[in-house]
C-alpha atoms as a PDB file:
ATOM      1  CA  UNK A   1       0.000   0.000   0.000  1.00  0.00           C
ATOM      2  CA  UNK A   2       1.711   3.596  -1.107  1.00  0.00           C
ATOM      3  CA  UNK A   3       2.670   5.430   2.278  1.00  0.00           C
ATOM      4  CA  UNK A   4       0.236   8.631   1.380  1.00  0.00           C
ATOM      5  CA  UNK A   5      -3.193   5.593   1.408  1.00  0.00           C
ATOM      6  CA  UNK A   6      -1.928   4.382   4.518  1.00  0.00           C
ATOM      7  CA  UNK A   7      -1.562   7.363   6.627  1.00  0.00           C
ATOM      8  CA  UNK A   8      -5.270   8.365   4.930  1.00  0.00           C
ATOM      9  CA  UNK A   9      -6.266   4.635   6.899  1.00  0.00           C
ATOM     10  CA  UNK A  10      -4.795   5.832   9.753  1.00  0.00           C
ATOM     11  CA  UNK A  11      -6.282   8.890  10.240  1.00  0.00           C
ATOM     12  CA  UNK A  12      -9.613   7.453   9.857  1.00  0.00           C
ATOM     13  CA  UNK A  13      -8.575   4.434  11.941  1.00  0.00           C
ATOM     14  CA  UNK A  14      -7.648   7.265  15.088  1.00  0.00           C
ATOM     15  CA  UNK A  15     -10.861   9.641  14.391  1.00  0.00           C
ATOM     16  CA  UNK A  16     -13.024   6.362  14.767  1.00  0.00           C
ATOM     17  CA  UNK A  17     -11.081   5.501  17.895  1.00  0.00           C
ATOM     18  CA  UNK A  18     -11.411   9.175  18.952  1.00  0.00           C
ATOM     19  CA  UNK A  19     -15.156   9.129  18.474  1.00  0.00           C
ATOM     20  CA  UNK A  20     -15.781   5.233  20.014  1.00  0.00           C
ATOM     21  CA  UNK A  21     -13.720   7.114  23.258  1.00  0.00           C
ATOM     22  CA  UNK A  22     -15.905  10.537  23.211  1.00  0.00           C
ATOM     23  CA  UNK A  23     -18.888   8.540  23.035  1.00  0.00           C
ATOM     24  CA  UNK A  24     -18.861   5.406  25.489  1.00  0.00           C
ATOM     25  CA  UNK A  25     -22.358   4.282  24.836  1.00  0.00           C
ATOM     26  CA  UNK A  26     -21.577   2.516  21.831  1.00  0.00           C
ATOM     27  CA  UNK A  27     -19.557  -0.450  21.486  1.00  0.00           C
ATOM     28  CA  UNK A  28     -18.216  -2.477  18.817  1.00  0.00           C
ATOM     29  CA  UNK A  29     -18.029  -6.251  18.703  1.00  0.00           C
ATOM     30  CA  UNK A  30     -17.472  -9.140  16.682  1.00  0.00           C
ATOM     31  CA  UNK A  31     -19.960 -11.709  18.086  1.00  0.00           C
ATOM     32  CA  UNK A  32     -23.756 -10.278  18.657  1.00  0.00           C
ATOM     33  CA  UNK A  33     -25.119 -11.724  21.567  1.00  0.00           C
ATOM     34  CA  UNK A  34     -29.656 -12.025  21.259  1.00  0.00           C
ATOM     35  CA  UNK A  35     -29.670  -9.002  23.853  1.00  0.00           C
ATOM     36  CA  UNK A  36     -28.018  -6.861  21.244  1.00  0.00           C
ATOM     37  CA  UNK A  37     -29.674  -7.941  17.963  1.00  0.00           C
ATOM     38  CA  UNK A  38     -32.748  -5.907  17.525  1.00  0.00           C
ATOM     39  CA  UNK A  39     -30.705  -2.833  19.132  1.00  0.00           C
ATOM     40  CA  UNK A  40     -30.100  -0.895  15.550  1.00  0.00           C
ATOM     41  CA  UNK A  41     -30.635   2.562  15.052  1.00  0.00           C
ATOM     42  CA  UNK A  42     -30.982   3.628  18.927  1.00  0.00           C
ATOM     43  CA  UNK A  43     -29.091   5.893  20.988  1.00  0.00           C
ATOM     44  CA  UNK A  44     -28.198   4.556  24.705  1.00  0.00           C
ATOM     45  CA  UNK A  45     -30.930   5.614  27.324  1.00  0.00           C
ATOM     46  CA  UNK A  46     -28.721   6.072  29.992  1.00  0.00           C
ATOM     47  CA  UNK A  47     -24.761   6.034  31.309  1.00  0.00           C
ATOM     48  CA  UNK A  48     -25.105   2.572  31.436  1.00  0.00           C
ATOM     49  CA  UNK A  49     -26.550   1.425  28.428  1.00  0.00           C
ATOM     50  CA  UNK A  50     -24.410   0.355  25.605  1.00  0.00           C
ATOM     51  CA  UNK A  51     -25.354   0.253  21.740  1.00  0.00           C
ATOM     52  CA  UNK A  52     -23.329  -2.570  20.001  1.00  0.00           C
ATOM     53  CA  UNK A  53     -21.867  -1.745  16.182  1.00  0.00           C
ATOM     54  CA  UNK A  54     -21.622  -5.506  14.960  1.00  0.00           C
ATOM     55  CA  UNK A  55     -17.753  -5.580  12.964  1.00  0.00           C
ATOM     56  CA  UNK A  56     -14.366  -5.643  14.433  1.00  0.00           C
ATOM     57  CA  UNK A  57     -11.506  -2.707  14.191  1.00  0.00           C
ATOM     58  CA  UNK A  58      -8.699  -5.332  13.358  1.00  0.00           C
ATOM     59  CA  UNK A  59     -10.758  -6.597  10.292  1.00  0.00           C
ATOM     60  CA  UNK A  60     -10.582  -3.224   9.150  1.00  0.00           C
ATOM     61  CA  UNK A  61      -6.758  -3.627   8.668  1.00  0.00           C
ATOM     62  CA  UNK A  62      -6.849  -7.616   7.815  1.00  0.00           C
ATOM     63  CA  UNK A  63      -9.620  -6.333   4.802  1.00  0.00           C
ATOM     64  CA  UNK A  64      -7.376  -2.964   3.522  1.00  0.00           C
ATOM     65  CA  UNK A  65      -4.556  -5.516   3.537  1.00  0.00           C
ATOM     66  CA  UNK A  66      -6.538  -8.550   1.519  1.00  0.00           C
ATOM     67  CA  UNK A  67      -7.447  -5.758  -1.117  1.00  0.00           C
ATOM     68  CA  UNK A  68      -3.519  -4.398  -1.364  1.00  0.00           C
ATOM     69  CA  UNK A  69      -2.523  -7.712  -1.871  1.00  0.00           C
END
């Protein structure tokens, strides 16, 4: 991958991370448990709710570097 794509990666890579941080109520995670399932589109209801994001932020690098390669 030429240097200039992967710092563009990166920089989207640490604003995600910046904005998962700033906002605690949403999580992501690989394996959806039933609880979590019919939870899309919704905003946590309190400090201790948690909305889950199914994916998984090292597939994001394992997927840039299957299309590279």
């Amino acid at each position: 991958m030429p240097q200039d794509s992967w710092v563009s990666c990166r920089q989207e890579y640490d604003d995600l991370i910046s904005l998962l941080l700033a906002n605690r109520g949403y999580v992501i995670q690989e394996v959806m448990t039933e609880e979590f399932k019919d939870m899309e589109e919704r905003e946590p209801a309190n400090s201790n709710d948690r909305v889950a994001i199914p994916g998984s932020l090292i597939g994001v690098f394992e997927n840039i570097d299957n299309e590279v390669s």
